[in-house]
Protein backbone atom coordinates (compact mmCIF):
# COMPACT_ATOMS: atom_id res chain seq x y z
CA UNK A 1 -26.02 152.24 -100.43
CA UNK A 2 -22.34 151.03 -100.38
CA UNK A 3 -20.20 150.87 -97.14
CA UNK A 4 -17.26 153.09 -99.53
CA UNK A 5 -20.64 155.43 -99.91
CA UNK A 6 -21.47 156.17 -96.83
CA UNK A 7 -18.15 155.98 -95.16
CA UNK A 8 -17.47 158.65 -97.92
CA UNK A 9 -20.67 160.76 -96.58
CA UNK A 10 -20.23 160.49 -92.98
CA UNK A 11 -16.20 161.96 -93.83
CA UNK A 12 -18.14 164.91 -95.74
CA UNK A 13 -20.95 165.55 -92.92
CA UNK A 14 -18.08 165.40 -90.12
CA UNK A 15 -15.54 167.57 -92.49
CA UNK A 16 -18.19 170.28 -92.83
CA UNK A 17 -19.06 169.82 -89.21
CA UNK A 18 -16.07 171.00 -87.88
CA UNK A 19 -15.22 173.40 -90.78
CA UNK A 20 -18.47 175.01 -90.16
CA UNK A 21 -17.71 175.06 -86.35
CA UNK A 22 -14.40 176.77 -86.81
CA UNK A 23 -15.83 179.93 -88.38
CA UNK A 24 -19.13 180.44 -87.12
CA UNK A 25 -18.04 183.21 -85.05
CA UNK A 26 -16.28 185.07 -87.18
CA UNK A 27 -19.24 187.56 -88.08
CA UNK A 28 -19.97 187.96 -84.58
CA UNK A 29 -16.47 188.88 -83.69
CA UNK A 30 -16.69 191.58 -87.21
CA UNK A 31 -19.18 193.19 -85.57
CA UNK A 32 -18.39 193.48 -81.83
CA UNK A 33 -14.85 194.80 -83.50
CA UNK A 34 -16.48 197.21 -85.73
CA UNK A 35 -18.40 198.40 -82.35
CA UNK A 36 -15.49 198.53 -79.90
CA UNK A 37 -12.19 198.63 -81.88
CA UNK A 38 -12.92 200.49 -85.17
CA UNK A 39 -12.33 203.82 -83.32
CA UNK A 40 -8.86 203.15 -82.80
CA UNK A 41 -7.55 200.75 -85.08
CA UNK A 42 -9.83 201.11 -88.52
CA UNK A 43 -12.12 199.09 -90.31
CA UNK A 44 -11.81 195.36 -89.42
CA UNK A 45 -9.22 194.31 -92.34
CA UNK A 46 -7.08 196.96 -91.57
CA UNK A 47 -6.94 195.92 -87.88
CA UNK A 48 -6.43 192.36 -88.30
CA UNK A 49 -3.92 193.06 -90.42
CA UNK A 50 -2.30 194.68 -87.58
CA UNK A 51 -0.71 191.08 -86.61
CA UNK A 52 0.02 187.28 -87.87
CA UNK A 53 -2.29 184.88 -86.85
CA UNK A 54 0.36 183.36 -84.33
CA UNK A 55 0.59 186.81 -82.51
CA UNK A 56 -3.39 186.90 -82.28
CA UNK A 57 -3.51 183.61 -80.50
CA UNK A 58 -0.88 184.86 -78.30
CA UNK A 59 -2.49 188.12 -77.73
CA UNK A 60 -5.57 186.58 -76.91
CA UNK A 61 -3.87 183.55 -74.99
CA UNK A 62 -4.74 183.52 -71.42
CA UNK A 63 -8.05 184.88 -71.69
CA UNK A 64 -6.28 187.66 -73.53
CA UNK A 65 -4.30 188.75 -71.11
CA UNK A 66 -1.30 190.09 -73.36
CA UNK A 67 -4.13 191.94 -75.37
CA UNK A 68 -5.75 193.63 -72.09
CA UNK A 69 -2.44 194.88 -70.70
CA UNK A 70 -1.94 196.41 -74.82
CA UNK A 71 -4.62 198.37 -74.20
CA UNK A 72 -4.16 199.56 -70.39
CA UNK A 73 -3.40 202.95 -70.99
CA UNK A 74 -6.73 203.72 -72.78
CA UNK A 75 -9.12 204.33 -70.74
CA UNK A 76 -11.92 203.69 -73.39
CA UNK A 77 -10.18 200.37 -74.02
CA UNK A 78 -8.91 199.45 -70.89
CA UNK A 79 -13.03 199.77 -69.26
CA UNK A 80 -14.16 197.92 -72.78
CA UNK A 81 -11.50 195.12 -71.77
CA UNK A 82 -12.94 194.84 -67.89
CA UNK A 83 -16.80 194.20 -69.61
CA UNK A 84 -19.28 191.18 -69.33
CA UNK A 85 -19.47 192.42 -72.73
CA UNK A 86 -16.03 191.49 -73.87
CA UNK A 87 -16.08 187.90 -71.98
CA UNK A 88 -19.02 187.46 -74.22
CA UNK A 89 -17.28 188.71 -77.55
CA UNK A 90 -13.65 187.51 -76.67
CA UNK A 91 -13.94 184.21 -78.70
CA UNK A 92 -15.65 185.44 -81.90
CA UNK A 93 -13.71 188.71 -81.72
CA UNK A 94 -10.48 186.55 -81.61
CA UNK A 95 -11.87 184.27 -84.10
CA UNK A 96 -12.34 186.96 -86.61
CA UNK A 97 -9.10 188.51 -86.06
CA UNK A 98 -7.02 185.26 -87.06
CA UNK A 99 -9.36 184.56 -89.80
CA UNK A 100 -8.26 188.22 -91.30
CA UNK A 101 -4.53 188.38 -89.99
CA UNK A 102 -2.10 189.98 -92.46
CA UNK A 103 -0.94 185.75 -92.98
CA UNK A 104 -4.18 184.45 -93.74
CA UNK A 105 -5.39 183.28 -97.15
CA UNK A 106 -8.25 186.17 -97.09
């Protein structure tokens, strides 16, 4: 095999790597949203639609701080937001939400 060759396949292994990487939350983060948020805010398109992708990552900046004080006068909400379960979920929720913001390509 040719140096060009596998310099070419180790670009393509790392490429997928990462792309993988970047969304292999993202079905995790449909469901704990369909679970916890659907109530409120619809079916998971409609939701992340709610906001660009830059005002997701600044919802959920600071350990989502922004996003937990959103959703203080809920009770429901406000108790999911205090949860082991959420500081389990808070990546792959947030994950899915910018992949399906009203500015992505999906």
């Amino acid at each position: 095999m040719s140096k060009i060759t596998l310099r070419f396949l180790v670009v393509i292994f790392i490429t997928n790597v990462f792309t993988f990487n970047a969304f292999a939350n993202i079905p995790k983060g449909q469901k704990a949203y369909i679970k916890n948020c659907k109530v409120c805010h619809g079916n998971g398109i409609k939701g992340a639609a709610m906001h660009t992708q830059v005002e997701w990552e600044e919802l959920f900046s600071n350990n989502g701080t922004k996003i937990k004080q959103a959703h203080q006068k809920d009770e429901k909400a406000d108790a999911f937001f205090k949860t082991e379960l959420f500081s389990i979920h808070y990546k792959d929720i947030r994950d899915f939400l910018l992949y399906s913001a009203s500015d992505s390509d999906q």
